[in-house]
C-alpha atoms as a PDB file:
ATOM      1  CA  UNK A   1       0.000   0.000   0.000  1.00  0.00           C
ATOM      2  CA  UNK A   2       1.088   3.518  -0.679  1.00  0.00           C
ATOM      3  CA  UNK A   3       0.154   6.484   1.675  1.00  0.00           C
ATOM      4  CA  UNK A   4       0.209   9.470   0.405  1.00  0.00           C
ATOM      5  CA  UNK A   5       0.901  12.622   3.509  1.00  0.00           C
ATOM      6  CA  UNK A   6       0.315  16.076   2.798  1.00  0.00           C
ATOM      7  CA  UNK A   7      -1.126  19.000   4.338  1.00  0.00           C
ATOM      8  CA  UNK A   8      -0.730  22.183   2.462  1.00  0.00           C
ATOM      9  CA  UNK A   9      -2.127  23.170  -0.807  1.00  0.00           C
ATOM     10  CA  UNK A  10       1.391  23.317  -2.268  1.00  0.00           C
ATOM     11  CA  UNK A  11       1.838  19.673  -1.590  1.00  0.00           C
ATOM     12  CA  UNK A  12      -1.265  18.173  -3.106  1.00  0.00           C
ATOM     13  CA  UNK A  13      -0.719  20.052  -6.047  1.00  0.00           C
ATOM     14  CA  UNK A  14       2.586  18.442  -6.774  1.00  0.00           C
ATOM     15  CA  UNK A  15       1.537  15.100  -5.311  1.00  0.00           C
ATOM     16  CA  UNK A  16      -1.963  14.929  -7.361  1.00  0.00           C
ATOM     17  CA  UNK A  17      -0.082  13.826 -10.829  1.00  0.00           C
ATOM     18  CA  UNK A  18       1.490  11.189  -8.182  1.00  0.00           C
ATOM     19  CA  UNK A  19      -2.196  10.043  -7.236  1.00  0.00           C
ATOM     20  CA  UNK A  20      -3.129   9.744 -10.648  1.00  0.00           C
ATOM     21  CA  UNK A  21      -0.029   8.017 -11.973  1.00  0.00           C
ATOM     22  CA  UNK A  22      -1.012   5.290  -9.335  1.00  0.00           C
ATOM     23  CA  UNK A  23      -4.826   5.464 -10.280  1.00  0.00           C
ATOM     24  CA  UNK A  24      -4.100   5.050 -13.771  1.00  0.00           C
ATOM     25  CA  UNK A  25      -1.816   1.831 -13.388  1.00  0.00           C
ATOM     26  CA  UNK A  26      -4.259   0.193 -10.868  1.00  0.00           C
ATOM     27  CA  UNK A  27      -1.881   0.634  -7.866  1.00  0.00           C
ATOM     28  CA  UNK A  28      -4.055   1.339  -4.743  1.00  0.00           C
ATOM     29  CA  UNK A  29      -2.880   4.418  -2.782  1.00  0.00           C
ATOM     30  CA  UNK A  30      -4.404   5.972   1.077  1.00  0.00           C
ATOM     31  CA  UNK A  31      -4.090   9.556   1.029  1.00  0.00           C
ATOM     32  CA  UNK A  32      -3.511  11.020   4.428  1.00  0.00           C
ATOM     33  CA  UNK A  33      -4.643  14.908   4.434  1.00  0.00           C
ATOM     34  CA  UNK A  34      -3.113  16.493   7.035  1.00  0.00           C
ATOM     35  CA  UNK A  35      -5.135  19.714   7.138  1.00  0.00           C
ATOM     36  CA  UNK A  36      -2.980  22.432   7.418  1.00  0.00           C
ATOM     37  CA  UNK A  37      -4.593  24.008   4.270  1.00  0.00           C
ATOM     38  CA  UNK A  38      -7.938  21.752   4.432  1.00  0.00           C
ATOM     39  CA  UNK A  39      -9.883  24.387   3.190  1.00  0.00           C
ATOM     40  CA  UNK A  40      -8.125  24.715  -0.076  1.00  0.00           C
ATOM     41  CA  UNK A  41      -7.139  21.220  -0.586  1.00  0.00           C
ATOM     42  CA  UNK A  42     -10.650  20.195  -0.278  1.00  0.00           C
ATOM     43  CA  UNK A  43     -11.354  22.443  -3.257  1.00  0.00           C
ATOM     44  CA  UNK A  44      -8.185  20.895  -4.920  1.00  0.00           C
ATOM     45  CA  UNK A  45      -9.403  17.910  -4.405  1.00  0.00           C
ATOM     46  CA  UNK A  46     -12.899  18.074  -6.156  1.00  0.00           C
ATOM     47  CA  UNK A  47     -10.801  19.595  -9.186  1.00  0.00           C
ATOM     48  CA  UNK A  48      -7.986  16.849  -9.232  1.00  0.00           C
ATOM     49  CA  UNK A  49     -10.866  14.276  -8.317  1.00  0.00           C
ATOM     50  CA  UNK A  50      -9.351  12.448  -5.340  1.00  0.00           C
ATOM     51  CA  UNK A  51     -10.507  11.284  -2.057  1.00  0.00           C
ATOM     52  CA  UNK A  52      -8.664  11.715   1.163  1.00  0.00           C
ATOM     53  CA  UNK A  53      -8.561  10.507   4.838  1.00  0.00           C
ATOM     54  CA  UNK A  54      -9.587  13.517   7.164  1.00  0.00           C
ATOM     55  CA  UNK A  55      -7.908  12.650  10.544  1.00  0.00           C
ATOM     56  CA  UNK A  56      -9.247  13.036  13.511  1.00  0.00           C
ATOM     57  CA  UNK A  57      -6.943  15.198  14.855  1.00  0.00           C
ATOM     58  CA  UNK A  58      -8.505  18.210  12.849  1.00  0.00           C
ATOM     59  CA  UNK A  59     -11.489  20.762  13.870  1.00  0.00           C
ATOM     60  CA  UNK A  60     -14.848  18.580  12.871  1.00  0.00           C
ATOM     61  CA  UNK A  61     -17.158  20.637  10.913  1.00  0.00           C
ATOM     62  CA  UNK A  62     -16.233  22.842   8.129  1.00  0.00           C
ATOM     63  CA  UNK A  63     -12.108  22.302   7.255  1.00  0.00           C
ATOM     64  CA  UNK A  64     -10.710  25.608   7.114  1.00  0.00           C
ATOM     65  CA  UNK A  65      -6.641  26.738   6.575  1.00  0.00           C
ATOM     66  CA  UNK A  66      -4.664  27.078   9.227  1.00  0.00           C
ATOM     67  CA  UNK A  67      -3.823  30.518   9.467  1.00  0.00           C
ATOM     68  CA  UNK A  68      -2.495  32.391  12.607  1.00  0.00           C
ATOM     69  CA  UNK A  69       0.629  31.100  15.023  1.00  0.00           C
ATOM     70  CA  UNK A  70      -1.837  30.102  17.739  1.00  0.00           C
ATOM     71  CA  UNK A  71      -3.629  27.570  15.348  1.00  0.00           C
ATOM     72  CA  UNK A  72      -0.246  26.127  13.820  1.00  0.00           C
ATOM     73  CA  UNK A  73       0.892  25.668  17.031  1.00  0.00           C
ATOM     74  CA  UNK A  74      -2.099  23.871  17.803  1.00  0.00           C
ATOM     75  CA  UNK A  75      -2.268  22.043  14.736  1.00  0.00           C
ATOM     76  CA  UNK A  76       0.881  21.038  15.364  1.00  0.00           C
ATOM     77  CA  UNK A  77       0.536  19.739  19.171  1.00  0.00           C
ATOM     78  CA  UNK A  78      -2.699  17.801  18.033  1.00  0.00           C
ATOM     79  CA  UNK A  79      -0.346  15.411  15.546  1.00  0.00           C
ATOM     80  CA  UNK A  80       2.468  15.301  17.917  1.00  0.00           C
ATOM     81  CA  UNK A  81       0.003  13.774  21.085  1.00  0.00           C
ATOM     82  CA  UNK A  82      -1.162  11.001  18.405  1.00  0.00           C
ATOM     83  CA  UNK A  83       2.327   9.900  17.600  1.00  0.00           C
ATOM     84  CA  UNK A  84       3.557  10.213  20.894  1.00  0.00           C
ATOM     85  CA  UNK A  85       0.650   8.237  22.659  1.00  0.00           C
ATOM     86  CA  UNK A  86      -1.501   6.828  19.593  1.00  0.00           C
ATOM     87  CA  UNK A  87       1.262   4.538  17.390  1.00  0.00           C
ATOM     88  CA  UNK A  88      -1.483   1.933  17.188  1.00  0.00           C
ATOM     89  CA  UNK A  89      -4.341   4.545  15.682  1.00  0.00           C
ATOM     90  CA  UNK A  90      -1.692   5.418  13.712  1.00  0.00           C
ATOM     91  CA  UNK A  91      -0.892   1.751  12.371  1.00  0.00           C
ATOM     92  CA  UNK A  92      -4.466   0.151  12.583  1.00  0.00           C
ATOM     93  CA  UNK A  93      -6.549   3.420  11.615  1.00  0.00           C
ATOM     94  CA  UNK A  94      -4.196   5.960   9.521  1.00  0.00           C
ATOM     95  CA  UNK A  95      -2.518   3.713   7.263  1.00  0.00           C
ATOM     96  CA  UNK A  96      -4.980   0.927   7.948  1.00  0.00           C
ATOM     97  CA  UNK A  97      -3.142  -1.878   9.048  1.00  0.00           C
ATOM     98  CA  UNK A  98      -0.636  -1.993   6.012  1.00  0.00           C
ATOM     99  CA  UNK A  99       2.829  -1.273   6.077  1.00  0.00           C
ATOM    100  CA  UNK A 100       4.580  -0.601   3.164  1.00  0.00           C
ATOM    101  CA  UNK A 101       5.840   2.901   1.882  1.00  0.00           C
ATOM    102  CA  UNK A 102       4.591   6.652   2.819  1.00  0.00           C
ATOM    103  CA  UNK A 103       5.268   9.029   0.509  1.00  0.00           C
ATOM    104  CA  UNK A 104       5.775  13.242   1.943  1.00  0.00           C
ATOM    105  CA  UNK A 105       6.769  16.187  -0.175  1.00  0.00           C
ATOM    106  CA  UNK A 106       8.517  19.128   0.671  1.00  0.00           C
ATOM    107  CA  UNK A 107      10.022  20.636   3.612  1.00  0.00           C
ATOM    108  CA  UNK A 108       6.988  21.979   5.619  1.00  0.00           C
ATOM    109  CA  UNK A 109       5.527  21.012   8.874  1.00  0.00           C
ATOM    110  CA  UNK A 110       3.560  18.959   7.313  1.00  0.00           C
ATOM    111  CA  UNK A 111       6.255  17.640   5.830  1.00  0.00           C
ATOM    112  CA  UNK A 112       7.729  16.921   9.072  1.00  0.00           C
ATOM    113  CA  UNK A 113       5.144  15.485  10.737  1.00  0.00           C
ATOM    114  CA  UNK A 114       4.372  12.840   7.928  1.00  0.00           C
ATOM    115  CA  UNK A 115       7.575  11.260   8.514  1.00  0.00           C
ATOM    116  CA  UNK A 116       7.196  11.508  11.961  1.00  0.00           C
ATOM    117  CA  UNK A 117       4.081   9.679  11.654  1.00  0.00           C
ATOM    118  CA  UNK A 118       5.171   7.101   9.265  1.00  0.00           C
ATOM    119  CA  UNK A 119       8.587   6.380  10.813  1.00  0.00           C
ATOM    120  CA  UNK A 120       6.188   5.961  14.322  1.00  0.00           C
ATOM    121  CA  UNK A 121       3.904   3.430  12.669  1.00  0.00           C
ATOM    122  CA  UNK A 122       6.860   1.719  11.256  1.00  0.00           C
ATOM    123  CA  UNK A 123       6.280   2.122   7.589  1.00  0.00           C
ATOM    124  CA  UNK A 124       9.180   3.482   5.330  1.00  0.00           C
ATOM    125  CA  UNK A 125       9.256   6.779   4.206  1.00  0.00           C
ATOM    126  CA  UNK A 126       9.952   8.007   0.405  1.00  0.00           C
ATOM    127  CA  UNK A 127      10.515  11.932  -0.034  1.00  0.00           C
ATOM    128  CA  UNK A 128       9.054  13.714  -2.797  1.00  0.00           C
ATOM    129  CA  UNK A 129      11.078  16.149  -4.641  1.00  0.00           C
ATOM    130  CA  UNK A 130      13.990  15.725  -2.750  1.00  0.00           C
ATOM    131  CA  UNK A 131      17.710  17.468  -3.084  1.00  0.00           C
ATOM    132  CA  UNK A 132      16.685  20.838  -3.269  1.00  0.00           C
ATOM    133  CA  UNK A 133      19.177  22.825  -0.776  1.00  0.00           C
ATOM    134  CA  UNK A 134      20.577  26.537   0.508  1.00  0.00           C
ATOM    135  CA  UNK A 135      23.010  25.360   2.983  1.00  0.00           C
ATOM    136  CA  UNK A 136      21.851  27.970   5.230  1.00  0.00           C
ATOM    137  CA  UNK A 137      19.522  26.492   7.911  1.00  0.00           C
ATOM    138  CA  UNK A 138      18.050  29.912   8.756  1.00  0.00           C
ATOM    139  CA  UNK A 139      17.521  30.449   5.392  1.00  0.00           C
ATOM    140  CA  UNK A 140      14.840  29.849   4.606  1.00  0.00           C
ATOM    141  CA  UNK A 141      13.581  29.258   8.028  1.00  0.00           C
ATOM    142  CA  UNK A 142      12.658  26.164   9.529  1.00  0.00           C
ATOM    143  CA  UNK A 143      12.089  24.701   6.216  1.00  0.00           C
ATOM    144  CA  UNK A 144      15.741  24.143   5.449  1.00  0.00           C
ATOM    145  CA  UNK A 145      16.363  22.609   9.150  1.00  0.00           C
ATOM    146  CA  UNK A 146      13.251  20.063   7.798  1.00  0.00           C
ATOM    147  CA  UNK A 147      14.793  19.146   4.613  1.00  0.00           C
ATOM    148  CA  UNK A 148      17.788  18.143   6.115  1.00  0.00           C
ATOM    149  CA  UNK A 149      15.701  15.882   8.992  1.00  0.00           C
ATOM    150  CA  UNK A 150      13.598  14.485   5.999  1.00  0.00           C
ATOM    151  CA  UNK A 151      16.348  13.616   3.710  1.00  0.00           C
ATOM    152  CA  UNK A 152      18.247  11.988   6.224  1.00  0.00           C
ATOM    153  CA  UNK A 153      15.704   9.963   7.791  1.00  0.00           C
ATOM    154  CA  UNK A 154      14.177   9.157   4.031  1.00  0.00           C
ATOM    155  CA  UNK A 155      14.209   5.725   2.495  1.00  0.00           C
ATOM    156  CA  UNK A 156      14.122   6.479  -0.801  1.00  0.00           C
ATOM    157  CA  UNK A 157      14.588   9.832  -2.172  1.00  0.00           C
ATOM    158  CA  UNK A 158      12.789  11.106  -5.503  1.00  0.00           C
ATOM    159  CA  UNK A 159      15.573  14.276  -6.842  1.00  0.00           C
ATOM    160  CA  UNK A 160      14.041  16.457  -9.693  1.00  0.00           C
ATOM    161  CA  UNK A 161      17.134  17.545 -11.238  1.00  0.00           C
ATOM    162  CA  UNK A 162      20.870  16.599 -11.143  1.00  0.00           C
ATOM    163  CA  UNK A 163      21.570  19.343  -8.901  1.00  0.00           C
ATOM    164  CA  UNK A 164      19.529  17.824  -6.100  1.00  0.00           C
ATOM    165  CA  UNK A 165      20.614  14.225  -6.921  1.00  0.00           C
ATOM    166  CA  UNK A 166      24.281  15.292  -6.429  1.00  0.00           C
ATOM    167  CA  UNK A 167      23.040  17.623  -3.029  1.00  0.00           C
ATOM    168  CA  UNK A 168      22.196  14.280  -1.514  1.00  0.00           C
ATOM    169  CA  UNK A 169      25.017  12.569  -2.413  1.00  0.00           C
ATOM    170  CA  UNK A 170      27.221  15.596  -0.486  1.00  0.00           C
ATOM    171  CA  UNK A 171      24.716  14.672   2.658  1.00  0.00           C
ATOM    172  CA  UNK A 172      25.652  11.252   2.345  1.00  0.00           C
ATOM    173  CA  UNK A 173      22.028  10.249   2.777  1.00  0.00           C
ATOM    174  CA  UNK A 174      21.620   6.607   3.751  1.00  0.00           C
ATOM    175  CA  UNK A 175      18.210   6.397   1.504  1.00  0.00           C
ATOM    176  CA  UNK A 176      18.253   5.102  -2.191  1.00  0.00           C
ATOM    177  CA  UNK A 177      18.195   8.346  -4.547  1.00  0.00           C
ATOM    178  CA  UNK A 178      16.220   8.637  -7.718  1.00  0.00           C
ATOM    179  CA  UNK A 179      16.394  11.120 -10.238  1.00  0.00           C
ATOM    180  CA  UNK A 180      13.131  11.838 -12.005  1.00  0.00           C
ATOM    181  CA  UNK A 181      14.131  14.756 -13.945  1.00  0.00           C
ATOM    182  CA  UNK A 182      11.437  17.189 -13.761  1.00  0.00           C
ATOM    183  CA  UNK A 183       8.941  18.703 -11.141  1.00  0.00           C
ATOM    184  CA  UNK A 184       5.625  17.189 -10.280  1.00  0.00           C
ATOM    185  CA  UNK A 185       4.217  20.928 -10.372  1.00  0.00           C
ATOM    186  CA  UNK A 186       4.518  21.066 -14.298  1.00  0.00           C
ATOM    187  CA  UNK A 187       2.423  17.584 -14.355  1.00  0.00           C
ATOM    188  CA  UNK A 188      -0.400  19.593 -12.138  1.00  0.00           C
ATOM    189  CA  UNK A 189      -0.351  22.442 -14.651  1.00  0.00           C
ATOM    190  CA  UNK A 190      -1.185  19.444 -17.752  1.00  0.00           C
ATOM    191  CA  UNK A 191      -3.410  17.794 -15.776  1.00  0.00           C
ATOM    192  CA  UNK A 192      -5.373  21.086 -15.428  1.00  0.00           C
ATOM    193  CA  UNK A 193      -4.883  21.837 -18.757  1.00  0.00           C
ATOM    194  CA  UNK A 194      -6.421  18.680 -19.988  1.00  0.00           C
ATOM    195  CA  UNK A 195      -9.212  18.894 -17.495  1.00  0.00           C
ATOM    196  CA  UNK A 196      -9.989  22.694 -18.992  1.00  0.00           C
ATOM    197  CA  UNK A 197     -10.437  21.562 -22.992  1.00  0.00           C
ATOM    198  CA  UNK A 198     -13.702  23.812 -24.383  1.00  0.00           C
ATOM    199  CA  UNK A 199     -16.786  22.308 -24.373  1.00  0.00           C
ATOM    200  CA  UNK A 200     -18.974  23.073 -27.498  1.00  0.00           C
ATOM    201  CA  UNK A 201     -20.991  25.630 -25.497  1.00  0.00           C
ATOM    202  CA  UNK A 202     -17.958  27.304 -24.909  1.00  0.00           C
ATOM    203  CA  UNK A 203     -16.313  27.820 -28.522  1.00  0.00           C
ATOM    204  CA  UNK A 204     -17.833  31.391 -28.032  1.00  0.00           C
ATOM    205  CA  UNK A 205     -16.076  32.370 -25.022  1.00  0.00           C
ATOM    206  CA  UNK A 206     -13.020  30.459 -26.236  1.00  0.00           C
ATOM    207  CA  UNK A 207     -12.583  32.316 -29.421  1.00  0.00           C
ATOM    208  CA  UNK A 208     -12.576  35.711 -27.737  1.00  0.00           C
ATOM    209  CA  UNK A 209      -9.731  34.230 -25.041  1.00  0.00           C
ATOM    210  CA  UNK A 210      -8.431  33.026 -28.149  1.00  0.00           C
ATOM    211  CA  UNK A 211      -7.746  36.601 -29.604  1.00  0.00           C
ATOM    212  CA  UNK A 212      -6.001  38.392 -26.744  1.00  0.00           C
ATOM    213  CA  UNK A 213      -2.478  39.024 -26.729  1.00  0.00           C
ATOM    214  CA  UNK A 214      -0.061  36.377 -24.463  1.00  0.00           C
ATOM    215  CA  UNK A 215      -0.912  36.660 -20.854  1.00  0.00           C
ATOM    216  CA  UNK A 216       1.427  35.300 -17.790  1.00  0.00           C
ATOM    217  CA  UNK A 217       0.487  34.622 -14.148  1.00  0.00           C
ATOM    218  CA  UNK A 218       2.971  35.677 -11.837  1.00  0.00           C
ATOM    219  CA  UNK A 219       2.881  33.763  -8.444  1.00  0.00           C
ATOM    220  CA  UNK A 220       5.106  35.463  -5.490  1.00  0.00           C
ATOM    221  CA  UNK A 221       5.944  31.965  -2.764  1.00  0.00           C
ATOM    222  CA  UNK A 222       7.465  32.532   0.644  1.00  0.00           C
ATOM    223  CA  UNK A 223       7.433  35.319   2.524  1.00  0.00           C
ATOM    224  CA  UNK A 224      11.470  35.683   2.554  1.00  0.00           C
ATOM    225  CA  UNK A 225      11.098  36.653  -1.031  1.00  0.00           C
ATOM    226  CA  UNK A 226       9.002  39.984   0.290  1.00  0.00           C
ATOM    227  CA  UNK A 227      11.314  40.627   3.434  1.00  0.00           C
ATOM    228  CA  UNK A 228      14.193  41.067   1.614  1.00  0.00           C
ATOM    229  CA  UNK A 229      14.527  44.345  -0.677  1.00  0.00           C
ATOM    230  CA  UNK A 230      17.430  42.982  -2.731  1.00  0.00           C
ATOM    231  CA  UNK A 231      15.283  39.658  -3.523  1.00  0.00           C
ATOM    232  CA  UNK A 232      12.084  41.228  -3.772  1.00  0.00           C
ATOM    233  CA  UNK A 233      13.608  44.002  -6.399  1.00  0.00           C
ATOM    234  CA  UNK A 234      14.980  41.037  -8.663  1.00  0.00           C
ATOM    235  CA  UNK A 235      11.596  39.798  -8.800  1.00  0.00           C
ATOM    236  CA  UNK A 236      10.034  43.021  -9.721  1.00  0.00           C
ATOM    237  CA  UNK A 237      12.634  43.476 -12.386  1.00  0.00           C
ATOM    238  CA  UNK A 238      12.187  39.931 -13.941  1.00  0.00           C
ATOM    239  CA  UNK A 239       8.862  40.285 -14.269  1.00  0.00           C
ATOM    240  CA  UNK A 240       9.105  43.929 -15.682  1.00  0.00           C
ATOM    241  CA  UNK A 241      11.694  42.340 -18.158  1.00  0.00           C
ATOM    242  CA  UNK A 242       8.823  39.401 -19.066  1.00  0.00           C
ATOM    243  CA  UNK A 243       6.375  41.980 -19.808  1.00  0.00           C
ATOM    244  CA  UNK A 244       7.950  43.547 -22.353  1.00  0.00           C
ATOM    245  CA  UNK A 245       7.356  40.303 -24.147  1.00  0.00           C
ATOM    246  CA  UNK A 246       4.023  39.409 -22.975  1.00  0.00           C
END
């Protein structure tokens, strides 16, 4: 059995192409949703059409995001209570009684806590998108200090470029690397793409789109890239350099 841990909307957009690879070739999968964005997800889930396990470590009623330090930190003291005191929920009820591999992406708390869990349960653990390094563990801030844990503490490691392959190797990880050459985020974007063909009602619509000029959606990701003025100017003038294409 593969289980499948996320918890952020980053995550299960780069591990939804996973969930369908395994759909398509028949290989059952138990996706664990964490809840740290359960709002979103759950809307990311009706588009990406996949079903997840809501633990019962999360509000009941309506799944919202966690969004302010006092509800990470609860979020975060719910999961660690179950894997300190609950292994056997965890084994019998999480991951329903099957061992094999669990599968986390990333370097979030999320991130962190899926191994935790998995590694408490006694399952193996297989990182998604693995490699990618700053060598600065306060920057960025904690996520670097959770690669690092997750990397080392990974069975099998899933690189997306050479770069990250040969990052692991200079760890000296004990888990089995693969390199897979690309990023499960540009397999979300053809999935959607696919998903988003015109219907015949909307060849209308469609040919108007059709006649504007280029466009480009510019997404800004962690908040060190604001912070800093140097980093945050670079990104202002890249994009100002795009537009004078698009």
């Amino acid at each position: 059995m593969i289980h499948i841990i996320i918890g952020t909307k980053a995550q299960f957009i780069k591990m939804a192409p996973v969930m369908k690879g395994l759909e398509s070739r028949g290989i059952p999968y138990n996706f664990v949703n964490l809840g740290q964005h359960g709002a979103t997800v759950e809307r990311l889930e009706r588009l990406f059409e996949t079903q997840d396990l809501r633990l019962e470590t999360q509000d009941k009623g309506e799944k919202r995001d966690v969004s302010s330090i006092l509800g990470l930190l609860k979020w975060v003291l719910n999961h660690l209570i179950v894997i300190s005191l609950r292994p056997r929920y965890l084994r019998d009820s999480i991951f329903k009684g099957q061992g094999a591999v669990a599968l986390i992406h990333g370097d979030t708390l999320s991130t962190l806590i899926g191994l935790l869990m998995a590694k408490r349960a006694g399952l193996k653990v297989a990182h998604i998108e693995s490699g990618l390094r700053s060598w600065n563990y306060f920057h960025p801030f904690p996520e670097e200090i959770i690669r690092a844990i997750c990397m080392g503490f990974s069975d099998y490691l899933f690189a997306p470029s050479d770069e990250a392959v040969e990052n692991l190797k200079k760890m000296e990880v004990k888990g089995k690397v693969f390199n897979t050459g690309g990023n499960t985020g540009m397999d979300a974007v053809r999935i959607t793409l696919q998903d988003l063909r015109p219907k015949t009602e909307d060849l209308s619509l469609m040919s108007q789109v059709s006649s504007l000029k280029p466009q480009v959606l510019v997404s800004i990701h962690r908040f060190e890239n604001l912070y800093s003025r140097k980093r945050f100017r670079f990104i202002l003038d890249t994009v100002d350099e795009v537009s004078k294409r698009f």
